[in-house]
Protein backbone atom coordinates (compact mmCIF):
# COMPACT_ATOMS: atom_id res chain seq x y z
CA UNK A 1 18.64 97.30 4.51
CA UNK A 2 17.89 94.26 5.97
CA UNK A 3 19.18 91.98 8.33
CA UNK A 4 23.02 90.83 7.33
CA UNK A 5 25.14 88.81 8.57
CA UNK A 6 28.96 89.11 9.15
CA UNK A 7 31.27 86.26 9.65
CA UNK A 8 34.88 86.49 10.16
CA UNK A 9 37.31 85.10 7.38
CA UNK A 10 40.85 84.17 7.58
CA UNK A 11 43.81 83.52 5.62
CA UNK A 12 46.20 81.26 7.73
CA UNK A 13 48.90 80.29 5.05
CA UNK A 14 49.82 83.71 5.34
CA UNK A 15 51.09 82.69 8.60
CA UNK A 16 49.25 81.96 11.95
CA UNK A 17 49.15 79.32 14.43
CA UNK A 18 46.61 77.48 15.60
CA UNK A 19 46.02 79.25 18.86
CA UNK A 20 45.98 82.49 17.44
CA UNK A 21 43.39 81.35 15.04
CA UNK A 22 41.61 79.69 18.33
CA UNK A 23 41.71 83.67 20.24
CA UNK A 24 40.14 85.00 16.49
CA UNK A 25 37.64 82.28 16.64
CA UNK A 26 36.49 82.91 20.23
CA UNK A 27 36.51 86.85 19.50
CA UNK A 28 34.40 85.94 16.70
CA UNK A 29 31.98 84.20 18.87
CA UNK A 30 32.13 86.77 22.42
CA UNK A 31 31.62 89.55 19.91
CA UNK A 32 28.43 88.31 18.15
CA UNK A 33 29.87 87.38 14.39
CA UNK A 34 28.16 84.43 12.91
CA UNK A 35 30.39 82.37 12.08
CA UNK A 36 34.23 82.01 11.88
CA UNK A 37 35.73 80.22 8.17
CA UNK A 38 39.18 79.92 7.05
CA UNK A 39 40.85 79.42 4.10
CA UNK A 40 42.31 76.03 2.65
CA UNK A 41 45.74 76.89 1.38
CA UNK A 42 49.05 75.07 2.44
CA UNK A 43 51.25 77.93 0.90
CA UNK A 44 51.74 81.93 1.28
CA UNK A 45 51.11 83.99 -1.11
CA UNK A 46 52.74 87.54 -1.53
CA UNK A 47 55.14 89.01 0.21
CA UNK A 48 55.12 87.15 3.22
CA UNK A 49 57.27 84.46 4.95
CA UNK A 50 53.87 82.01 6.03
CA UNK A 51 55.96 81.63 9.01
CA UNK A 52 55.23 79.52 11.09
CA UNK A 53 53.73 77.16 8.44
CA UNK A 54 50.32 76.13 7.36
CA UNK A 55 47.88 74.77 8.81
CA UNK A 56 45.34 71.99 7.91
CA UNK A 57 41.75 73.96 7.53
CA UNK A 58 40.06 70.79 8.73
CA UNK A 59 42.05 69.62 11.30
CA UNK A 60 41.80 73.52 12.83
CA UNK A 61 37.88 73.15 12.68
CA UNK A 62 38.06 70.10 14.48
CA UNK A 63 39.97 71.74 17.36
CA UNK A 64 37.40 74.66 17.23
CA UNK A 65 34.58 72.76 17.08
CA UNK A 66 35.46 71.41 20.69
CA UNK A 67 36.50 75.19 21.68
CA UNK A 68 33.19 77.07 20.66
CA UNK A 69 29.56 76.49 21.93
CA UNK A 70 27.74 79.07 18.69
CA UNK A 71 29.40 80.12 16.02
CA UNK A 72 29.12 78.37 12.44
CA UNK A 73 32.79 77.07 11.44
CA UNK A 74 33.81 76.57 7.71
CA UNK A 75 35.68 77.19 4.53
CA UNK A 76 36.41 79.50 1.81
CA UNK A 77 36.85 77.06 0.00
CA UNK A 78 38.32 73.28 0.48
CA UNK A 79 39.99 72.70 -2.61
CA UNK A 80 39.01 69.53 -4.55
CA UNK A 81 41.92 68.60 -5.26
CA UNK A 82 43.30 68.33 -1.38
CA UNK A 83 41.46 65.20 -0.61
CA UNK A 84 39.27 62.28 -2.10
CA UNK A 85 35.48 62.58 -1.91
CA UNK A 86 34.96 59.90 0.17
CA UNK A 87 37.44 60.77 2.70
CA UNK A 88 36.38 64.76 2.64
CA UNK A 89 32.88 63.64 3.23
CA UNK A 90 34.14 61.45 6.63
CA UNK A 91 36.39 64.65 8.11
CA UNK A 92 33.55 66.92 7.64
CA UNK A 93 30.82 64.93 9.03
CA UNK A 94 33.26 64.19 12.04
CA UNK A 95 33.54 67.82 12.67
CA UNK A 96 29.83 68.43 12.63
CA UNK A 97 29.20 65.95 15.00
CA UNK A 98 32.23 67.48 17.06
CA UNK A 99 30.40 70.85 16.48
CA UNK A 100 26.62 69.75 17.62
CA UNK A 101 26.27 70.37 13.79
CA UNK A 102 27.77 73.80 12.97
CA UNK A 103 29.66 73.27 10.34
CA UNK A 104 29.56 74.11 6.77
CA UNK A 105 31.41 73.23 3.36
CA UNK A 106 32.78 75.35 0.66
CA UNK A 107 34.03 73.46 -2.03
CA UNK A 108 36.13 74.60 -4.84
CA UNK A 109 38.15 73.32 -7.87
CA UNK A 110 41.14 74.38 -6.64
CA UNK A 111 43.83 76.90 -8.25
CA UNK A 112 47.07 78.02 -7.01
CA UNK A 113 49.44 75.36 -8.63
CA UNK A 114 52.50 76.28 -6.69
CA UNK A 115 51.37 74.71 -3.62
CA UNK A 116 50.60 71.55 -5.08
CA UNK A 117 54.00 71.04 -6.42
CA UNK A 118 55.47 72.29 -2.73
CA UNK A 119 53.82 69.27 -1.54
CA UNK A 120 53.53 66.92 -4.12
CA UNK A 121 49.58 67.02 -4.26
CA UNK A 122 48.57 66.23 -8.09
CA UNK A 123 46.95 69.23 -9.95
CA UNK A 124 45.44 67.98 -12.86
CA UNK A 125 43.94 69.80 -15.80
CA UNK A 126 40.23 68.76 -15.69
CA UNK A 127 39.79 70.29 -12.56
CA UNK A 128 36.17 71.49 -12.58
CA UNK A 129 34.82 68.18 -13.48
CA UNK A 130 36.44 66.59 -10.61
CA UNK A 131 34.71 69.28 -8.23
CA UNK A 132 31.41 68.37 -9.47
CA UNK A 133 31.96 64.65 -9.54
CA UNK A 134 33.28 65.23 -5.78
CA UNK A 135 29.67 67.34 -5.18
CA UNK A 136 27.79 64.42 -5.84
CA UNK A 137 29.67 62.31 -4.28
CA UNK A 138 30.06 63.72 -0.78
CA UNK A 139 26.10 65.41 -1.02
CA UNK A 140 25.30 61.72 -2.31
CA UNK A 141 27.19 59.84 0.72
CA UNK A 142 25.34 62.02 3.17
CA UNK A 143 21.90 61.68 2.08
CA UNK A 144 21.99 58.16 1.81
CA UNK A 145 19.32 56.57 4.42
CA UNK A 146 21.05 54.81 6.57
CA UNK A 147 21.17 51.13 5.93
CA UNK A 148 21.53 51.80 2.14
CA UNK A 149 24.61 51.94 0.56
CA UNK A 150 25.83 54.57 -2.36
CA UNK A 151 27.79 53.87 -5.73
CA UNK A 152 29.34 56.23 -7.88
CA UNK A 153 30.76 55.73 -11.33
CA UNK A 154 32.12 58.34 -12.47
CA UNK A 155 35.03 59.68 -15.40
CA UNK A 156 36.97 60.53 -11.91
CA UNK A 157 35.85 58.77 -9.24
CA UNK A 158 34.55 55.74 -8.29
CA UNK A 159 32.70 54.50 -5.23
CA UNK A 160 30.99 50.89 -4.98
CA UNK A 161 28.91 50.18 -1.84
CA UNK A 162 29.73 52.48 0.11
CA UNK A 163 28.44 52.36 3.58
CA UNK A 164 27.90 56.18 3.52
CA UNK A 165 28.45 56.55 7.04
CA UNK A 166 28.74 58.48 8.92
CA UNK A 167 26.38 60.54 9.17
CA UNK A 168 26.50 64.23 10.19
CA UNK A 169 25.15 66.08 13.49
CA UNK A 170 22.96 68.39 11.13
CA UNK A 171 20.08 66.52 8.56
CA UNK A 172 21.97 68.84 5.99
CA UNK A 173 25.21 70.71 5.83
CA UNK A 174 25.21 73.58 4.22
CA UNK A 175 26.93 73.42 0.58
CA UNK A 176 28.78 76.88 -0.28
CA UNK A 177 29.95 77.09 -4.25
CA UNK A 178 31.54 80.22 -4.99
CA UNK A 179 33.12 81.94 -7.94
CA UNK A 180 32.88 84.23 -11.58
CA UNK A 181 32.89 81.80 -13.82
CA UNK A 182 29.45 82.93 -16.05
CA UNK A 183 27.95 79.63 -16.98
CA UNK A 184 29.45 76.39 -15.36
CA UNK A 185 29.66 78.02 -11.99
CA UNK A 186 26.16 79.35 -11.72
CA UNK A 187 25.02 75.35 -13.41
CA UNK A 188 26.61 73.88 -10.18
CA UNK A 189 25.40 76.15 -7.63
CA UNK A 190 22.26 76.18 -8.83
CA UNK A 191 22.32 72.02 -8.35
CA UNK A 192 24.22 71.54 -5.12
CA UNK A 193 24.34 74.51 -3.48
CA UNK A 194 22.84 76.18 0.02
CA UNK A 195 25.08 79.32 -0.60
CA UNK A 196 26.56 81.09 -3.27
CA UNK A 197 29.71 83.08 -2.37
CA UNK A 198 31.18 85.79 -4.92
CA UNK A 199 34.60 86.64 -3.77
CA UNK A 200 36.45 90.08 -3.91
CA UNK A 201 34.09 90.96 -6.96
CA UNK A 202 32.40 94.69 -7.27
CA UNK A 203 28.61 95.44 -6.31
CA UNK A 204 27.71 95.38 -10.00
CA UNK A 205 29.66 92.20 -10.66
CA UNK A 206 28.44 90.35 -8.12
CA UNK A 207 24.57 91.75 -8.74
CA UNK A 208 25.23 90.20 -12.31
CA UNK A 209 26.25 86.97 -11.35
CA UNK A 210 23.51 86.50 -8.61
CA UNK A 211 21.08 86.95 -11.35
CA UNK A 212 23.04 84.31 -13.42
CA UNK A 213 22.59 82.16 -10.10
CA UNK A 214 19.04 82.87 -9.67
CA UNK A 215 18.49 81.98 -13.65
CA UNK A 216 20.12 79.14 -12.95
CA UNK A 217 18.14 78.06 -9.98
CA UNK A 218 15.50 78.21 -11.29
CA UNK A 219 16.09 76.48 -14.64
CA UNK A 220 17.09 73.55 -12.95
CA UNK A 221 13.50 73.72 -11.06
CA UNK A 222 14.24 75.62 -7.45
CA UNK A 223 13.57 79.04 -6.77
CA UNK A 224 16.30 81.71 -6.53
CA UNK A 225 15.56 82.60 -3.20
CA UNK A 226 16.08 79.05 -2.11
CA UNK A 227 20.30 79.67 -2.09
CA UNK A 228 21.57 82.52 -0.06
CA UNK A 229 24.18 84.79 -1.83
CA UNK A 230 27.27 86.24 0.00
CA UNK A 231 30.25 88.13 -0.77
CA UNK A 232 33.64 87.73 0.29
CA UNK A 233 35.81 90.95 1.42
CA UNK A 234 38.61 92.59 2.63
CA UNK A 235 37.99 94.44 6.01
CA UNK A 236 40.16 97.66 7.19
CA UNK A 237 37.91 99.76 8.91
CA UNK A 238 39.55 102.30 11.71
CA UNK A 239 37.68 105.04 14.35
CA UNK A 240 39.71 107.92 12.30
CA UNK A 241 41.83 108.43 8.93
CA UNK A 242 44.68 107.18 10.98
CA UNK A 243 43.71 104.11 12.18
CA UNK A 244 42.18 102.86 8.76
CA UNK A 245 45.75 104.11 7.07
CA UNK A 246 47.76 102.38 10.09
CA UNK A 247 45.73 99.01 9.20
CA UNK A 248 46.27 99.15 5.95
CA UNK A 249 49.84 99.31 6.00
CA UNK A 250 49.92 96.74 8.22
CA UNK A 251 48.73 94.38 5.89
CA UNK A 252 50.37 95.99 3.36
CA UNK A 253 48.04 98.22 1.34
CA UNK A 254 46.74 100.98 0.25
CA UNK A 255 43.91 103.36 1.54
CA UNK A 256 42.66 104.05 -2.00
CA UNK A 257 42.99 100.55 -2.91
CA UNK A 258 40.90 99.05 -0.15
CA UNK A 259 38.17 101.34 -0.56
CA UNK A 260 37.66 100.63 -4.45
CA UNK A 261 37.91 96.92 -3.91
CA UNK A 262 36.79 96.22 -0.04
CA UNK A 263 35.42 97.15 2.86
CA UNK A 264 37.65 100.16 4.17
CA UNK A 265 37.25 103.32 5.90
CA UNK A 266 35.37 104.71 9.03
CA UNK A 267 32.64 102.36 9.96
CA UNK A 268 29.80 104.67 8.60
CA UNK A 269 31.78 104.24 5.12
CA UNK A 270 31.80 100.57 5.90
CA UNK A 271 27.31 100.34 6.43
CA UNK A 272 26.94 102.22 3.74
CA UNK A 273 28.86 99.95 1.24
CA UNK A 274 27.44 96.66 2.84
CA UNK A 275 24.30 98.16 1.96
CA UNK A 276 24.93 99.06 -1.46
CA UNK A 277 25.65 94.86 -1.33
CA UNK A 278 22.89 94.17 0.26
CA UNK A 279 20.76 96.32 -2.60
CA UNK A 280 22.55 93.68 -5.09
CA UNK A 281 21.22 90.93 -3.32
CA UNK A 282 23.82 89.52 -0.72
CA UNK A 283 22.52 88.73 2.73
CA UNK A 284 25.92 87.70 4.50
CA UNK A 285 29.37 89.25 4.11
CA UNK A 286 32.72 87.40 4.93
CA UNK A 287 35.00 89.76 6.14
CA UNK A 288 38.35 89.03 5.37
CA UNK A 289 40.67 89.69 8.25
CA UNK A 290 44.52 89.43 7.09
CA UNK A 291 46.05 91.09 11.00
CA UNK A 292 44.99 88.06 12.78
CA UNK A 293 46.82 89.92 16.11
CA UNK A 294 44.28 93.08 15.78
CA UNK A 295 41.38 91.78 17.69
CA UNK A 296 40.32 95.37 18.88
CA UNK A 297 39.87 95.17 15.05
CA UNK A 298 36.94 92.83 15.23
CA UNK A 299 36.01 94.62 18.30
CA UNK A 300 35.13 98.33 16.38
CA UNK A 301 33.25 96.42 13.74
CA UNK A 302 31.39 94.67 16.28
CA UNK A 303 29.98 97.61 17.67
CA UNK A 304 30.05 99.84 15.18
CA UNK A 305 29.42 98.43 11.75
CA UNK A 306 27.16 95.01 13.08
CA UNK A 307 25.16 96.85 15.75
CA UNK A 308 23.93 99.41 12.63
CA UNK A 309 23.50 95.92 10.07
CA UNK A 310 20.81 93.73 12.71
């Protein structure tokens, strides 16, 4: 296997607060992960209380991006439907500049209705046309040269001399599209996108739908290899039996469970799984970490899972 990298991934509407999301993030970075990403949600889901509340994905990277001096900082995914284009395109390239240019953007359509209606956000039907209008756009605002302005007409969104400013810390932010949809997905990664992410999907799914990616690439005129391809994952790997069963029902699940559709087990279980990933084409994991309090946690697959993936 080759090199892979693993980058921490939280959930925060299940509940956290911004300072325990800061001591995650600076575990991430003291411990050698890549990069830290969040979630964009504004409501729990399950059988949790969310308590204390949500919190805003970009406003948190902003903080971070003052509070970190390596890491990467992102999201899995900003939904479309959250903000306009235009403004999206602002907040991000504000926290890039905050960062010295470590940030990245995954963008989604957006899909879990009930929080829109708990705070009166719109969710309208044509929702994956609106996430590639909003591609353009905010790609389109950041590569215009400076000076020049950008316009956008489109069945969603319109722009008119725009200003395109300003400007991000990095020449280009990486663009992550994710998802299992078989044709439109792969079509839009395959034109926007730096990364393609396949979340909580099964080594021969995701194998599948990198080659739909790659075949996609490439039909619109780049090469496959020019996107890196990722997975997403829930992490509950313990030292012993014990521990892994103890983490599990912490977050409420089962051993069984997390092994068929995760990363779970002793960390030797753990390597050899990434690496059956790996074999399917995926060159950076996300691992999803849903005890936000268990940073000895992120400790054992620091030094026993990513010291045997470098």
């Amino acid at each position: 296997m080759g090199a892979m990298d693993l980058r921490i991934f939280t959930e925060p509407q299940q509940g956290a607060t911004y300072d325990t999301l800061l001591s995650v993030a600076k575990a991430t970075e003291d411990l050698g992960f890549d990069a830290f990403f969040r979630s964009d949600h504004y409501l729990h889901m399950g059988d949790v209380d969310g308590l204390p509340g949500p919190t805003d994905a970009w406003l948190t990277l902003a903080g971070l991006a003052r509070e970190t001096k390596r890491i990467r900082l992102g999201t899995l995914m900003t939904a479309a439907t959250f903000r306009l284009p235009g403004v999206l395109a602002i907040q991000v390239a504000q926290v890039d500049q905050m960062s010295g240019g470590r940030v990245e953007l995954g963008l989604g359509a957006g899909w879990y209705e009930e929080e829109h209606t708990a705070y009166g956000i719109p969710f309208p039907k044509q929702k994956f046309a609106r996430l590639e209008e909003q591609l353009a756009i905010v790609t389109g605002l950041w590569k215009t040269p400076a000076g020049e302005t950008f316009s956008h007409d489109g069945a969603h969104y319109q722009l008119t001399n725009s200003p395109a400013l300003p400007k991000p810390a990095q020449d280009r932010v990486p663009v992550l599209v994710g998802g299992q949809g078989p044709t439109r997905t792969p079509r839009l990664a395959a034109r926007f996108a730096d990364e393609f992410n396949m979340p909580f999907a099964s080594v021969e799914d995701s194998q599948a739908q990198f080659g739909r990616v790659r075949a996609a690439a490439e039909e619109a005129g780049r090469k496959g290899d020019d996107l890196v391809y990722s997975n997403a994952l829930v992490a509950c790997v313990g030292k012993d039996d014990a521990e892994v069963a103890r983490r599990a029902a912490k977050i409420g699940r089962e051993v069984p469970e997390l092994k068929e559709n995760g990363l779970a087990g002793s960390p030797a279980e753990v390597v050899e799984k990434i690496g059956r990933y790996a074999e399917a084409g995926a060159s950076r994991v996300y691992l999803q970490i849903l005890d936000l309090d268990d940073l000895d946690h992120l400790e054992l697959i620091s030094s026993q899972v990513q010291a045997q993936l470098g």
